[in-house]
PDB file of N, CA and C in Angstrom:
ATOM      1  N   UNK A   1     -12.150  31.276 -48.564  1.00  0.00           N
ATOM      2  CA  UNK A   1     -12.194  30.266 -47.529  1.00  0.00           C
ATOM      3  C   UNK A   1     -13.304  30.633 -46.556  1.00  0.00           C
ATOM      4  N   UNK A   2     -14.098  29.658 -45.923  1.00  0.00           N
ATOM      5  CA  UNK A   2     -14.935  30.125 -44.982  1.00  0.00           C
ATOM      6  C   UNK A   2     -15.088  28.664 -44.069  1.00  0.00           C
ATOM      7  N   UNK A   3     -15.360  28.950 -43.046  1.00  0.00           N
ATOM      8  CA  UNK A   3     -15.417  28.262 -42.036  1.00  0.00           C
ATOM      9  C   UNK A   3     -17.144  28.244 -41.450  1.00  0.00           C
ATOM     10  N   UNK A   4     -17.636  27.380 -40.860  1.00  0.00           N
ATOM     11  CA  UNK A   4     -19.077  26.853 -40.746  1.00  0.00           C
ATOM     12  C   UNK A   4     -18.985  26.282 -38.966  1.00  0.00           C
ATOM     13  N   UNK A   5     -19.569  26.555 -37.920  1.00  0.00           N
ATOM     14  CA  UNK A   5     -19.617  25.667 -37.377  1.00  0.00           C
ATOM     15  C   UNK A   5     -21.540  25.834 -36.729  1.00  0.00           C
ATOM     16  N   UNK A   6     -22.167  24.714 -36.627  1.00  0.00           N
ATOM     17  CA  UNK A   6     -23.576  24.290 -36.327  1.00  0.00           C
ATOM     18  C   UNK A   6     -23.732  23.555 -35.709  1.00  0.00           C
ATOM     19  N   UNK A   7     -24.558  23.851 -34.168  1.00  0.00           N
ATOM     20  CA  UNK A   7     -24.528  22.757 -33.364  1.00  0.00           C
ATOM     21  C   UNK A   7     -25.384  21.937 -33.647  1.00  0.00           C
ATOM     22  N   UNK A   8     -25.805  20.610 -33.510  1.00  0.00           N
ATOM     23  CA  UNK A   8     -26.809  19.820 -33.653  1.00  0.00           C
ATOM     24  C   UNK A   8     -26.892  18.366 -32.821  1.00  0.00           C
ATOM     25  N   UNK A   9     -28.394  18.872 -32.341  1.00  0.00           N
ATOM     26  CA  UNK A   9     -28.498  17.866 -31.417  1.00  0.00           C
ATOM     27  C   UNK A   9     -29.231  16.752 -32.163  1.00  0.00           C
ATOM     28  N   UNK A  10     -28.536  15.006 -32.164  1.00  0.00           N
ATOM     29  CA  UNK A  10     -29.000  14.171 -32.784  1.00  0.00           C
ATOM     30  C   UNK A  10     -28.620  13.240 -31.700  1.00  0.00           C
ATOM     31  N   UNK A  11     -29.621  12.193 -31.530  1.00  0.00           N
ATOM     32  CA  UNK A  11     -29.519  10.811 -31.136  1.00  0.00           C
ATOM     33  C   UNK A  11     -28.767  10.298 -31.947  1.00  0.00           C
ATOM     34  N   UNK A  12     -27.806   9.101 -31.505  1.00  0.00           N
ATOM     35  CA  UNK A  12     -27.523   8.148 -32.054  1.00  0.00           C
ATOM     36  C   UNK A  12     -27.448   7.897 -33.963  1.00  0.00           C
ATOM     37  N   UNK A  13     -29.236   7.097 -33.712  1.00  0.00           N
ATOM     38  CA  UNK A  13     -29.305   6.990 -34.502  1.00  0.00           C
ATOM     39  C   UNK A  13     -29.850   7.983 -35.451  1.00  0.00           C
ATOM     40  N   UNK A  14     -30.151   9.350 -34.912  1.00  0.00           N
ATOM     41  CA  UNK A  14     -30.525  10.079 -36.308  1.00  0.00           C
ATOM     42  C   UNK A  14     -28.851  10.765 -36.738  1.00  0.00           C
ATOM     43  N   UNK A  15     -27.827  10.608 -35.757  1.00  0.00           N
ATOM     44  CA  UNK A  15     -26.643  11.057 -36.552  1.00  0.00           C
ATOM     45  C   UNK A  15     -25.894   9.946 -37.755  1.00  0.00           C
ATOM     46  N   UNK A  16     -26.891   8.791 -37.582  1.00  0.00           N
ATOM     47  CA  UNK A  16     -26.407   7.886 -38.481  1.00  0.00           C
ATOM     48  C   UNK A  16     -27.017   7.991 -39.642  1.00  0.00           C
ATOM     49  N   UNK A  17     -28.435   8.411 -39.982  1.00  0.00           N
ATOM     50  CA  UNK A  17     -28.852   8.602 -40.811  1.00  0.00           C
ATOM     51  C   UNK A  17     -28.490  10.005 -41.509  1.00  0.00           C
ATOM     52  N   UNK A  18     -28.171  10.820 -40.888  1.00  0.00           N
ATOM     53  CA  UNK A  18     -27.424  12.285 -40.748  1.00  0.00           C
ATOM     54  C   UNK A  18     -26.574  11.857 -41.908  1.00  0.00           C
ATOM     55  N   UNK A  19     -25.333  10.919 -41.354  1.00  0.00           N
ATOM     56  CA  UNK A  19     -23.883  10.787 -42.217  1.00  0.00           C
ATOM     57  C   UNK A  19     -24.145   9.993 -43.579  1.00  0.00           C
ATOM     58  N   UNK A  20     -25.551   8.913 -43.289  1.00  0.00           N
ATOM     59  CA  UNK A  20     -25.652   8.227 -44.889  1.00  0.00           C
ATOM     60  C   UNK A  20     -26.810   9.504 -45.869  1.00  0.00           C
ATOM     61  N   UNK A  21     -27.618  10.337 -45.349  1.00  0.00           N
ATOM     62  CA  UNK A  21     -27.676  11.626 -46.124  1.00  0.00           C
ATOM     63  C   UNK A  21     -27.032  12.260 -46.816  1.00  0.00           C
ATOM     64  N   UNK A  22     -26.134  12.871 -45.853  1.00  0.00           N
ATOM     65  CA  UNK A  22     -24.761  13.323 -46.471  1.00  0.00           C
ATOM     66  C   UNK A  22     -24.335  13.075 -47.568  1.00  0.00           C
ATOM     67  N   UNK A  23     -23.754  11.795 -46.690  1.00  0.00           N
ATOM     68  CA  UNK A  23     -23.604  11.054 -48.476  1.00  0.00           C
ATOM     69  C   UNK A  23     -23.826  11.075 -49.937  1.00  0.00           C
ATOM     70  N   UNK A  24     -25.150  10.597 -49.344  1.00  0.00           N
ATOM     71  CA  UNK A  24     -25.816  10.715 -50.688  1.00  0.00           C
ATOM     72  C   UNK A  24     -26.152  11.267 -51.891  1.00  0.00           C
ATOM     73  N   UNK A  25     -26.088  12.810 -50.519  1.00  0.00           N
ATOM     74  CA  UNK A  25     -26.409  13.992 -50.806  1.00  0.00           C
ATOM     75  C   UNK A  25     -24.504  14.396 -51.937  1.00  0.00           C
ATOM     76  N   UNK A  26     -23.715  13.993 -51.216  1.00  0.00           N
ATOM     77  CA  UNK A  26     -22.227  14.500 -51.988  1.00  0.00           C
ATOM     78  C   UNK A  26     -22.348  13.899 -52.975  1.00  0.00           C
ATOM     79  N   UNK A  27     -22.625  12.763 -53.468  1.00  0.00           N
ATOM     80  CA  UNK A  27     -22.384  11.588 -54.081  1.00  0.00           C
ATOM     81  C   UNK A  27     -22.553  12.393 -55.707  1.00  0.00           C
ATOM     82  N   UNK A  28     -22.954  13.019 -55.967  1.00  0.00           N
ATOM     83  CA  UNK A  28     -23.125  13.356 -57.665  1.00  0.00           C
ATOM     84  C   UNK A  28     -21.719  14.429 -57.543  1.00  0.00           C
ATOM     85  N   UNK A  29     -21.854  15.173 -56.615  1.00  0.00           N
ATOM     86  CA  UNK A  29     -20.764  16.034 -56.541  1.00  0.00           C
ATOM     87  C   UNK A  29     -19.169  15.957 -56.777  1.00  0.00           C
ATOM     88  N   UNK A  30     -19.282  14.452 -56.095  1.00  0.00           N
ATOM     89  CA  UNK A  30     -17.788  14.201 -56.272  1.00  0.00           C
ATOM     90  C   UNK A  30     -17.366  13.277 -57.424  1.00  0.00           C
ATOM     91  N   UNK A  31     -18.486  13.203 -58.011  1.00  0.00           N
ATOM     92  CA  UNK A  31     -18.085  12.567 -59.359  1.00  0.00           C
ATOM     93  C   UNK A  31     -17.736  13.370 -60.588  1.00  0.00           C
ATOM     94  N   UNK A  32     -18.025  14.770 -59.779  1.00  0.00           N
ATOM     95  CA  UNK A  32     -17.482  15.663 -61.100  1.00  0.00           C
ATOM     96  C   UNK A  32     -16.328  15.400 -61.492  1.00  0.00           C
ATOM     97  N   UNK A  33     -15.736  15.517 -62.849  1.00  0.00           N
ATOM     98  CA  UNK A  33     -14.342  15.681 -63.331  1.00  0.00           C
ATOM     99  C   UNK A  33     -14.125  16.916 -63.194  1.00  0.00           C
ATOM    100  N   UNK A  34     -12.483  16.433 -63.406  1.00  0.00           N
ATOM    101  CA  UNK A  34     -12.058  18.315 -63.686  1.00  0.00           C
ATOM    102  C   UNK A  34     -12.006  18.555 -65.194  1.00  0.00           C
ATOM    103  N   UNK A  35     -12.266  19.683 -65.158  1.00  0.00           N
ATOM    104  CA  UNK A  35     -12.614  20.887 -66.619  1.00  0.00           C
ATOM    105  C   UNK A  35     -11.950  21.932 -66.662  1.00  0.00           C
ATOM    106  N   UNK A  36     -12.014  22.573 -67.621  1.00  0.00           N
ATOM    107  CA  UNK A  36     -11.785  23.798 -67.897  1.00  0.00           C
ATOM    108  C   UNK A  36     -11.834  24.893 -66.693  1.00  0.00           C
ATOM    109  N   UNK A  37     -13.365  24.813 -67.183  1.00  0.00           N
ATOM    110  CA  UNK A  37     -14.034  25.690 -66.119  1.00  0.00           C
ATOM    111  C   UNK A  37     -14.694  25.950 -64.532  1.00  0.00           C
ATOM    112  N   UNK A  38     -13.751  24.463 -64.563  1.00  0.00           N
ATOM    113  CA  UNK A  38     -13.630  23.919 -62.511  1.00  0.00           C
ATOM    114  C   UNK A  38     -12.465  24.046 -62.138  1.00  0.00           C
ATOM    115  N   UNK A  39     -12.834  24.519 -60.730  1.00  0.00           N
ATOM    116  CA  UNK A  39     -11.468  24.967 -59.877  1.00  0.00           C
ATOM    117  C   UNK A  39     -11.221  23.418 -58.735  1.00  0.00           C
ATOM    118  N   UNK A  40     -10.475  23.308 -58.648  1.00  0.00           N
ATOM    119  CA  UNK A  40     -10.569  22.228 -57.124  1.00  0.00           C
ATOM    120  C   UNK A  40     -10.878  22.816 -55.588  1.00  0.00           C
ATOM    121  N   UNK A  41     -12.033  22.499 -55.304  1.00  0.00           N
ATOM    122  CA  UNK A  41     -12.053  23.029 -54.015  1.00  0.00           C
ATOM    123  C   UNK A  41     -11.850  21.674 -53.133  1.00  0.00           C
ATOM    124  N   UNK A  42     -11.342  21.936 -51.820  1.00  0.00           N
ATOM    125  CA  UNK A  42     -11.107  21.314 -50.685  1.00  0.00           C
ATOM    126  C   UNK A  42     -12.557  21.462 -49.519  1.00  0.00           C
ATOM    127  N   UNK A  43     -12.935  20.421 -49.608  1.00  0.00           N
ATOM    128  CA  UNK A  43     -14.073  20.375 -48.373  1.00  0.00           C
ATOM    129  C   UNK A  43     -13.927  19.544 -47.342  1.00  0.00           C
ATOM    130  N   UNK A  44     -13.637  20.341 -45.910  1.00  0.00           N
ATOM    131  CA  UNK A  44     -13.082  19.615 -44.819  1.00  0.00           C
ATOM    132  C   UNK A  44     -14.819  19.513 -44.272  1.00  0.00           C
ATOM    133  N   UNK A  45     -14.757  18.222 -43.184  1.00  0.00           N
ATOM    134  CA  UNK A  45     -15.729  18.406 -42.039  1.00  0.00           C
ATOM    135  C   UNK A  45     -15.317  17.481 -41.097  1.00  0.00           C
ATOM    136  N   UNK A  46     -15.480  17.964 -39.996  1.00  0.00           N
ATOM    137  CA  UNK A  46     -14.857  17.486 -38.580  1.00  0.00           C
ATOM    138  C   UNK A  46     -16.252  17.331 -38.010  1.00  0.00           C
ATOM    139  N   UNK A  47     -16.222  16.434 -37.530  1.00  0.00           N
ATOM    140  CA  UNK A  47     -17.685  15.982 -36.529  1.00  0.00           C
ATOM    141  C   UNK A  47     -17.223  15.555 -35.156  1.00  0.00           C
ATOM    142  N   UNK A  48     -17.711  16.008 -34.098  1.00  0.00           N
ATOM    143  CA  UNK A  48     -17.319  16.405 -32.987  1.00  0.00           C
ATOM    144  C   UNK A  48     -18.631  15.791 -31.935  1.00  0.00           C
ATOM    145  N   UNK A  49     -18.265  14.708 -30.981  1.00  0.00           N
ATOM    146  CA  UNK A  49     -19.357  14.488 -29.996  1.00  0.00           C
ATOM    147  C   UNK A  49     -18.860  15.377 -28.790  1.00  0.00           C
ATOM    148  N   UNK A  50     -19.870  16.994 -28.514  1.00  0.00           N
ATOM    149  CA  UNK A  50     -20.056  17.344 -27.354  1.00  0.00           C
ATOM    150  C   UNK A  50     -20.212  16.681 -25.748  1.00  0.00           C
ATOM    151  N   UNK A  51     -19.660  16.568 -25.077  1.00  0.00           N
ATOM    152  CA  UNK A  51     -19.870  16.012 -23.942  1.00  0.00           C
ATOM    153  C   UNK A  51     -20.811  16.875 -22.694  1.00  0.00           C
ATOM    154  N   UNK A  52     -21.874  16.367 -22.688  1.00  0.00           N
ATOM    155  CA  UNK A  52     -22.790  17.428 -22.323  1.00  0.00           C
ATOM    156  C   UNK A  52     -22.548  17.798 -21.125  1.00  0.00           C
ATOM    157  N   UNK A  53     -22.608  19.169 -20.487  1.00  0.00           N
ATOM    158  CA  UNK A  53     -22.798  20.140 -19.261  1.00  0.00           C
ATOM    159  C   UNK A  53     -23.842  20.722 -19.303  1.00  0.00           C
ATOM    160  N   UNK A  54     -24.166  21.041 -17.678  1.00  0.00           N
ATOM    161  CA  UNK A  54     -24.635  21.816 -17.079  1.00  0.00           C
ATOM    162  C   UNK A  54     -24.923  23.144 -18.595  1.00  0.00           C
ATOM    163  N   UNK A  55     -24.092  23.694 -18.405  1.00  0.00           N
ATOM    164  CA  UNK A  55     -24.007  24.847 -19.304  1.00  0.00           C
ATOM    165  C   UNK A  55     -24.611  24.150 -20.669  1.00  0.00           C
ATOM    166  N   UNK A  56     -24.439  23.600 -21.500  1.00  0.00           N
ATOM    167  CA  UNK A  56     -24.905  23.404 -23.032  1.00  0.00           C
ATOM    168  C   UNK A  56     -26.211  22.529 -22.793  1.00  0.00           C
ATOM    169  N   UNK A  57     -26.836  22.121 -21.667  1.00  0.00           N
ATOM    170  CA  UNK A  57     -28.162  21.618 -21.707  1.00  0.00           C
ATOM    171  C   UNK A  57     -29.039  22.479 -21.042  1.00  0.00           C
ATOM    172  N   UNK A  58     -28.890  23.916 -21.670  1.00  0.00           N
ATOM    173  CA  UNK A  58     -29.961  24.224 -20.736  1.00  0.00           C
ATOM    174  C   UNK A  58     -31.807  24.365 -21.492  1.00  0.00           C
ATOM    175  N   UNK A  59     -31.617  23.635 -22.296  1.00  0.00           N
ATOM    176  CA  UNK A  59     -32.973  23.491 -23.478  1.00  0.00           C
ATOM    177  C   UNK A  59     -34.245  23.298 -22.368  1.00  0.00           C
TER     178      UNK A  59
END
């Protein structure tokens, strides 16, 4: 098990293009079947809008 977290600063619209990437990007992946020699993994992702402070803007 491992856990990931990455901040990223996106406008709007580049987090929209962000999520249809993604996508796209999963899209062969989850068409795998199961096999033999595949395990089932579980892939969570939580997307989170920061509410900006003082403290996290200091760029």
């Amino acid at each position: 098990m491992g856990l990931r977290q990455l901040p990223l600063h996106m406008s709007d619209e580049e987090f929209q293009r962000f999520i249809q990437e993604f996508r796209a990007f999963m899209r062969p992946w989850l068409e795998l079947q199961p096999g033999p020699e595949r395990q089932q993994r579980l892939f969570n992702m939580i997307l989170m809008t920061m509410h900006p402070t003082d403290e996290n803007n200091q760029n």
